[in-house]
C-alpha atoms as a PDB file:
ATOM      1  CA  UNK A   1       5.504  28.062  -1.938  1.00  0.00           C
ATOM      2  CA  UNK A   2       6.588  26.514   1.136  1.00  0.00           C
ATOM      3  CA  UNK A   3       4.280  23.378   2.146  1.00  0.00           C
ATOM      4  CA  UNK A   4       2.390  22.997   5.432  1.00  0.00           C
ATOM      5  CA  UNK A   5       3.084  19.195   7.099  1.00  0.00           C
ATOM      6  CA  UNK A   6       1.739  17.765   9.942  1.00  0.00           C
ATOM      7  CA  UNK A   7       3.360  14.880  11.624  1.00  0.00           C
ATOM      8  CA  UNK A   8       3.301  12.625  14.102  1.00  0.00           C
ATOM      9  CA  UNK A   9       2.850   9.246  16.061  1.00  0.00           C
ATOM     10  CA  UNK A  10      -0.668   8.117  15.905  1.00  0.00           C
ATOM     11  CA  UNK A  11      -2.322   4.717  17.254  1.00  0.00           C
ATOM     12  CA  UNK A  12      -4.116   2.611  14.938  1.00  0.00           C
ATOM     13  CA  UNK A  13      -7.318   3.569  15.969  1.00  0.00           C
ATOM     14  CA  UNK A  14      -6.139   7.144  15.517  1.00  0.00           C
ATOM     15  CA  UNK A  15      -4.965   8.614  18.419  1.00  0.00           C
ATOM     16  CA  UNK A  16      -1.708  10.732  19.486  1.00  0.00           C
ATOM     17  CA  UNK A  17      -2.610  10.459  22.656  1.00  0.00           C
ATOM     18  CA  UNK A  18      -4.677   7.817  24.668  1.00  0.00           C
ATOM     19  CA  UNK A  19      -7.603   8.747  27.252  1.00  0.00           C
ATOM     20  CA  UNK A  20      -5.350   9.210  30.188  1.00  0.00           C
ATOM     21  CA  UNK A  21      -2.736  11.492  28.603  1.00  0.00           C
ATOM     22  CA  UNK A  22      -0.656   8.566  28.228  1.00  0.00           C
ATOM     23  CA  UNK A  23       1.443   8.718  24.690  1.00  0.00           C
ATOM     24  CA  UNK A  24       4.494   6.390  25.751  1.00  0.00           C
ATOM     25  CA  UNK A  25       3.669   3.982  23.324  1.00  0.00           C
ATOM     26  CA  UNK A  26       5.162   6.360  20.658  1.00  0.00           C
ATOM     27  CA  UNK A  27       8.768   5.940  21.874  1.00  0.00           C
ATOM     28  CA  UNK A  28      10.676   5.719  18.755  1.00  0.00           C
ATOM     29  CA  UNK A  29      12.838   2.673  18.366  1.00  0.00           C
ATOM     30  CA  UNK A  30      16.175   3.515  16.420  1.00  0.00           C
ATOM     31  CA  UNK A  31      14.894   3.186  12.642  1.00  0.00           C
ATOM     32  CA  UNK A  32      11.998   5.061  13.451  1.00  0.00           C
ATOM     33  CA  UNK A  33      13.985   7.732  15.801  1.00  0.00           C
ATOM     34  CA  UNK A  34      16.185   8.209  12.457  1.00  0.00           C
ATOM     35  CA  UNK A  35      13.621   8.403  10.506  1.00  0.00           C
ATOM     36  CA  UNK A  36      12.849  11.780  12.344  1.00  0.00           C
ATOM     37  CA  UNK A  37      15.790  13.003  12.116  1.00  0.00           C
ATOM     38  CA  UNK A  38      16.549  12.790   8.567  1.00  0.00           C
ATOM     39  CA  UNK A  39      12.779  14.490   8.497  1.00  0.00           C
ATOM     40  CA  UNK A  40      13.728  17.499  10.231  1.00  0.00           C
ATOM     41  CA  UNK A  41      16.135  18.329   8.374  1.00  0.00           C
ATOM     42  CA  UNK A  42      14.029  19.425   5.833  1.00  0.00           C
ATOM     43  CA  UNK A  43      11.875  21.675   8.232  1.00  0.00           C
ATOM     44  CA  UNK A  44      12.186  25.344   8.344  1.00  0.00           C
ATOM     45  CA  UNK A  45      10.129  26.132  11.472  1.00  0.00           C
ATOM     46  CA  UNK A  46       7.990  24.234  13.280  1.00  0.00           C
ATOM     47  CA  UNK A  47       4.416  25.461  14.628  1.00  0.00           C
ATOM     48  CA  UNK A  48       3.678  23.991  18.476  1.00  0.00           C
ATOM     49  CA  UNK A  49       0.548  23.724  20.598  1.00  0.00           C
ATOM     50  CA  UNK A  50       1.696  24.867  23.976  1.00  0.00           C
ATOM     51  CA  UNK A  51       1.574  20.824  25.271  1.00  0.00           C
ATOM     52  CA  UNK A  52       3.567  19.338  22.724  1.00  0.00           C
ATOM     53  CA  UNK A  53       5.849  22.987  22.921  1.00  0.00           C
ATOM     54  CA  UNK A  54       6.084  21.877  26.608  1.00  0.00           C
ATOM     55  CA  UNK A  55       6.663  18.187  26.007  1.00  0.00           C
ATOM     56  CA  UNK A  56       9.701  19.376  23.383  1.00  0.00           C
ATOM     57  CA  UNK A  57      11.906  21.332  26.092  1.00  0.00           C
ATOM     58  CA  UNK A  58      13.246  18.365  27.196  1.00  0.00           C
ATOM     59  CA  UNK A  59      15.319  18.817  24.266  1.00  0.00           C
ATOM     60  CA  UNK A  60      16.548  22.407  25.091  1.00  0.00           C
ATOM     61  CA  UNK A  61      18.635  21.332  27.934  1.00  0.00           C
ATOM     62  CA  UNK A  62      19.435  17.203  27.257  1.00  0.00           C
ATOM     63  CA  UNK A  63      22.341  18.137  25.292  1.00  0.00           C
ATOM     64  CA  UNK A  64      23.880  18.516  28.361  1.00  0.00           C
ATOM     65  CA  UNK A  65      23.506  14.543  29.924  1.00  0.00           C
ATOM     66  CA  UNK A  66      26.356  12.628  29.254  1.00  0.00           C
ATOM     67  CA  UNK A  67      24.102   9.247  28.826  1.00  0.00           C
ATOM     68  CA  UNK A  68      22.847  10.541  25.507  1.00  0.00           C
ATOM     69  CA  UNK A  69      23.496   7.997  22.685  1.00  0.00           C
ATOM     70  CA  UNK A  70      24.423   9.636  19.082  1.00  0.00           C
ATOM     71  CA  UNK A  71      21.174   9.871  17.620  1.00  0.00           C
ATOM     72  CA  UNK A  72      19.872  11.501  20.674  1.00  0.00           C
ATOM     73  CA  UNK A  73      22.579  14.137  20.522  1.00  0.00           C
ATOM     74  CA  UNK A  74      21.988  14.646  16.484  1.00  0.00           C
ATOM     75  CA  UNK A  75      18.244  15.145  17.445  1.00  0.00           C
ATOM     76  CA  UNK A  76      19.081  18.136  20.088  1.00  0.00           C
ATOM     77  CA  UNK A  77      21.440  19.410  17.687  1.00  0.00           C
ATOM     78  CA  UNK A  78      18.926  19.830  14.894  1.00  0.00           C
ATOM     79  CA  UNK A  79      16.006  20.726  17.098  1.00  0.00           C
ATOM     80  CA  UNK A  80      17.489  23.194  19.238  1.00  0.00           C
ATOM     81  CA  UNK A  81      17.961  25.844  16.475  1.00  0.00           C
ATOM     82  CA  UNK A  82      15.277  25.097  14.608  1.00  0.00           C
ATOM     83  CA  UNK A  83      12.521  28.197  14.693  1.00  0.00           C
ATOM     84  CA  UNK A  84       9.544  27.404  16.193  1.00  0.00           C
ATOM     85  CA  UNK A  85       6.519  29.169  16.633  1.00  0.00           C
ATOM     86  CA  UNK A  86       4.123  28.343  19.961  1.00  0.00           C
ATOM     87  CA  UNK A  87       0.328  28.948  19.978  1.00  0.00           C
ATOM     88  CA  UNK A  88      -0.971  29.449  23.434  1.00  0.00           C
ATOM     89  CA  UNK A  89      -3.090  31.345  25.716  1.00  0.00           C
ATOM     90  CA  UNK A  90      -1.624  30.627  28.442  1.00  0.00           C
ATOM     91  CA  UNK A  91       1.849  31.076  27.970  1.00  0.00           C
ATOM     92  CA  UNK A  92       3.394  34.807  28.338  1.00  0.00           C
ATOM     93  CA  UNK A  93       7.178  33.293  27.248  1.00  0.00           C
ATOM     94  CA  UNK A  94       9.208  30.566  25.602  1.00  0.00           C
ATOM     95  CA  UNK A  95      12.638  29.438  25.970  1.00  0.00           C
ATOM     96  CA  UNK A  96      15.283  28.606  22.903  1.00  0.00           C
ATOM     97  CA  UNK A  97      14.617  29.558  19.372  1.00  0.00           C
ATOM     98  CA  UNK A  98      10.749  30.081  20.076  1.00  0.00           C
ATOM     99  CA  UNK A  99       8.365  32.811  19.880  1.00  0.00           C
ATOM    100  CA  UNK A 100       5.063  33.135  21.263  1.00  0.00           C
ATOM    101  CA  UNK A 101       2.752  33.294  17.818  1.00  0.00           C
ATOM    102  CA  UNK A 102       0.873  36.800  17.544  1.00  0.00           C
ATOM    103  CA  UNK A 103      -1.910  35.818  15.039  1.00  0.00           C
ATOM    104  CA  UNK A 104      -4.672  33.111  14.452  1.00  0.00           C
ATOM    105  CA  UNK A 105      -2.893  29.786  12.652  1.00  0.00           C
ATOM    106  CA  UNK A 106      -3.969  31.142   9.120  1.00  0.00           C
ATOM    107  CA  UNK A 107      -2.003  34.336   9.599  1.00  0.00           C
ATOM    108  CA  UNK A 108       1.124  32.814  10.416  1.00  0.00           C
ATOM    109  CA  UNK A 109       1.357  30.285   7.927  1.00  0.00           C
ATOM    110  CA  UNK A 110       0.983  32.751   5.378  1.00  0.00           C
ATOM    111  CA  UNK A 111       2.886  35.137   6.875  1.00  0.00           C
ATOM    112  CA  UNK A 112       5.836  32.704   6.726  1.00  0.00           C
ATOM    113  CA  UNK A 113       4.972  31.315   3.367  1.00  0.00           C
ATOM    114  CA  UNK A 114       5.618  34.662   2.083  1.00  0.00           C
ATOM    115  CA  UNK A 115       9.192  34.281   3.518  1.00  0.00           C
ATOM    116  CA  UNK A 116      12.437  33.287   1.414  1.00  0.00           C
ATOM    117  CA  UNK A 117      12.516  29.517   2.375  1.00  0.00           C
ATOM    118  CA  UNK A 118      12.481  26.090   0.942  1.00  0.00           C
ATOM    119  CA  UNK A 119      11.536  23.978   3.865  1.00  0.00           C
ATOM    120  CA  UNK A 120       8.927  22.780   5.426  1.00  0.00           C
ATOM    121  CA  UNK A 121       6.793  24.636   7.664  1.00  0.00           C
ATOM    122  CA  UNK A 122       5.264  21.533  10.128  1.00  0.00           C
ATOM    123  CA  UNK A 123       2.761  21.351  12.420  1.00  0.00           C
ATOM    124  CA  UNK A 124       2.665  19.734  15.789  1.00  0.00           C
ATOM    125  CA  UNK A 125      -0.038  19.071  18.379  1.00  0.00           C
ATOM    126  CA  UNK A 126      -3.389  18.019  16.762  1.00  0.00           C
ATOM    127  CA  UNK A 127      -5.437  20.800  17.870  1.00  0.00           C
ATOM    128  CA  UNK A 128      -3.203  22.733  16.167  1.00  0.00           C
ATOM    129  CA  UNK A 129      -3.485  20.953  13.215  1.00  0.00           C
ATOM    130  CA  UNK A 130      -7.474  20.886  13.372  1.00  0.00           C
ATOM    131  CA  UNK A 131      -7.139  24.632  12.913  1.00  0.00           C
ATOM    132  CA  UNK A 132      -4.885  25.026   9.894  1.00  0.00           C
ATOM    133  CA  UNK A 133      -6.927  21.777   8.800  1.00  0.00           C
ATOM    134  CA  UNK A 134     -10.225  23.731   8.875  1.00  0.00           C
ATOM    135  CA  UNK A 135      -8.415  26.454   6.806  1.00  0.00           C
ATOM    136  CA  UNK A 136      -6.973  23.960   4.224  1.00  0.00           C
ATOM    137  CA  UNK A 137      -3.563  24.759   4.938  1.00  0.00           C
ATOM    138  CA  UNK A 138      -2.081  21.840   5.605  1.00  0.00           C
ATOM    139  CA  UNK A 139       0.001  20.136   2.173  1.00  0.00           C
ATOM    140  CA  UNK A 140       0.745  16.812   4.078  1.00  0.00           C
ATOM    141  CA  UNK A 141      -0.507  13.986   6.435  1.00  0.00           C
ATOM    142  CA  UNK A 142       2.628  12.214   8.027  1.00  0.00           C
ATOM    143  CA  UNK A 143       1.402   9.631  10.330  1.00  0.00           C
ATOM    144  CA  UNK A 144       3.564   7.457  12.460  1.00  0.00           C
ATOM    145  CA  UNK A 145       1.366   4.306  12.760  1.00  0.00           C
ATOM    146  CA  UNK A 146       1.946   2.398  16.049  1.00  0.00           C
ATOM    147  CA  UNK A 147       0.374  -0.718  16.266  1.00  0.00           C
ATOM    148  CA  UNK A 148      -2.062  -0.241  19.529  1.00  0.00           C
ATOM    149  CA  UNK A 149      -5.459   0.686  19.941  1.00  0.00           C
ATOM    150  CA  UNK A 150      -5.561   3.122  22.575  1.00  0.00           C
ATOM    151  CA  UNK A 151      -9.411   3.671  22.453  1.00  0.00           C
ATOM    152  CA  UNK A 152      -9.774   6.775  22.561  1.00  0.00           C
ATOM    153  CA  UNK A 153      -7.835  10.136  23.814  1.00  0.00           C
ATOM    154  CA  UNK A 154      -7.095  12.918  21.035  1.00  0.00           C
ATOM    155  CA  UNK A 155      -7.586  12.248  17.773  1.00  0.00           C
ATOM    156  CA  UNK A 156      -4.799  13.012  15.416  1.00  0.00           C
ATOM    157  CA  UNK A 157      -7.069  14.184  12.459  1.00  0.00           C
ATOM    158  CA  UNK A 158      -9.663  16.601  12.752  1.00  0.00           C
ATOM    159  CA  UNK A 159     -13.411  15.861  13.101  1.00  0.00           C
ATOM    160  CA  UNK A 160     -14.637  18.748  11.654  1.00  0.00           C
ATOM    161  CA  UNK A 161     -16.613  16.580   9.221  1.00  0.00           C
ATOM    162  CA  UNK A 162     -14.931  17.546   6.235  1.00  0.00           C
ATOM    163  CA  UNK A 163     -14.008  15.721   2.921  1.00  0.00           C
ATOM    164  CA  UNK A 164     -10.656  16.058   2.040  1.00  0.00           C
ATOM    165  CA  UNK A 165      -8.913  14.018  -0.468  1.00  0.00           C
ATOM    166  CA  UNK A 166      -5.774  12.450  -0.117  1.00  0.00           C
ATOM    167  CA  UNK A 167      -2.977  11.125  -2.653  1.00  0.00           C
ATOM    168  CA  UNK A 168      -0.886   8.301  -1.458  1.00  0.00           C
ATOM    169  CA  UNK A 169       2.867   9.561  -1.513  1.00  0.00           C
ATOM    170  CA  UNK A 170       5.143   7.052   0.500  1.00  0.00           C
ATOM    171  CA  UNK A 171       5.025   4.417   3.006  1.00  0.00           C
ATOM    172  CA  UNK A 172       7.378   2.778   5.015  1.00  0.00           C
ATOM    173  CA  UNK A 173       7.446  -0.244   7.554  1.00  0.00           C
ATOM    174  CA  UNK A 174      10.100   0.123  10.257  1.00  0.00           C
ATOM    175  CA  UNK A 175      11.802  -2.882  12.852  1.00  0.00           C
ATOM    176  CA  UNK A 176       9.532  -2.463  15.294  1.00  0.00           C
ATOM    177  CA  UNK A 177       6.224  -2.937  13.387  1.00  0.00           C
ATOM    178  CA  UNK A 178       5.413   0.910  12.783  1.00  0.00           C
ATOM    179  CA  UNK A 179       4.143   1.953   9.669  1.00  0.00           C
ATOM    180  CA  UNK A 180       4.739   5.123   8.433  1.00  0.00           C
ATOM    181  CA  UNK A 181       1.937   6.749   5.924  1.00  0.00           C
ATOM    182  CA  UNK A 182       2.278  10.102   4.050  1.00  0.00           C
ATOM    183  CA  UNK A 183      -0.154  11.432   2.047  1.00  0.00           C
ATOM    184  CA  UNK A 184      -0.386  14.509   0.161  1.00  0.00           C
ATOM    185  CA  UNK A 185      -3.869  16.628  -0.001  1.00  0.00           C
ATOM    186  CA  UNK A 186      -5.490  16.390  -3.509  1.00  0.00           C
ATOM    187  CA  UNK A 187      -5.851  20.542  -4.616  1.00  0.00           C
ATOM    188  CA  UNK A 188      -8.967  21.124  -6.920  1.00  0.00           C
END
């Protein structure tokens, strides 16, 4: 069965985003940018909350600017095919590779579970996440640890005020003093 992973750049005090909206202190520096690309390559489709969905399209089109470094042009070329799935009420289209999701959270993810596949089915956007969370369908934490304490904002894990145990599965300290934790949810 294909597992559920949610990633992505948190502050220390466990935010993805701080109180204003403001998440610029999660530009990647190069080790870290690399390290995301060699992680989406393992990633089927990707599920999207309509604000991170409309925070990605920058990479529909940036394939395009000449100024783009290597990496940047790797990224687009990875993430522009990739399926992706886009939960929102607001929304009546998406561009690219995306569809507009027509069930709850829960009914995708098993819908495309029961898919041929191998890789990953991740989760971005922390509400999102809260929502497969408070099903128990997400297989993996993957947090991006920047070192600032943005003091509040939107939290990247739920607080739904549930237990759920975690197994330590890798960690990783980059150049520019990120630390990356992934941990795997303990099944009874």
């Amino acid at each position: 069965m294909r597992s559920v992973t949610y990633s992505m750049g948190v502050s220390l005090d466990g935010y993805i985003v701080g109180p204003d909206g403001d998440f610029g202190w999660t530009e990647p520096g190069d080790d870290v940018f690399r390290f995301w690309i060699e992680e989406i390559r393992q990633v089927d489709v990707h599920l999207l909350g309509r604000r991170l969905y409309e925070t990605m399209l920058y990479w529909e089109t940036v394939d395009q600017d000449p100024s783009l470094d290597d990496a940047m042009l790797e990224w687009a070329g990875l993430w522009n095919p990739l399926p992706k799935v886009v939960f929102s009420t607001t929304l009546s289209s998406v561009q690219g590779h995306a569809r507009l999701a027509s069930g709850s959270v829960a009914e995708e993810i098993e819908r495309l579970r029961a898919e041929p596949g191998e890789g990953e089915i991740a989760i971005g956007g922390a509400t999102l996440a809260a929502e497969a969370a408070a099903a128990g369908l997400i297989d993996e934490y993957r947090a991006m640890v920047y070192p600032v304490l943005v003091g509040g904002g939107i939290p990247f894990f739920p607080r739904d005020e549930r237990r759920v145990d975690l197994e330590l599965v890798e960690t990783r300290t980059f150049n520019s003093r990120v630390v990356y934790l992934r941990h795997r949810v303990k099944r009874q």
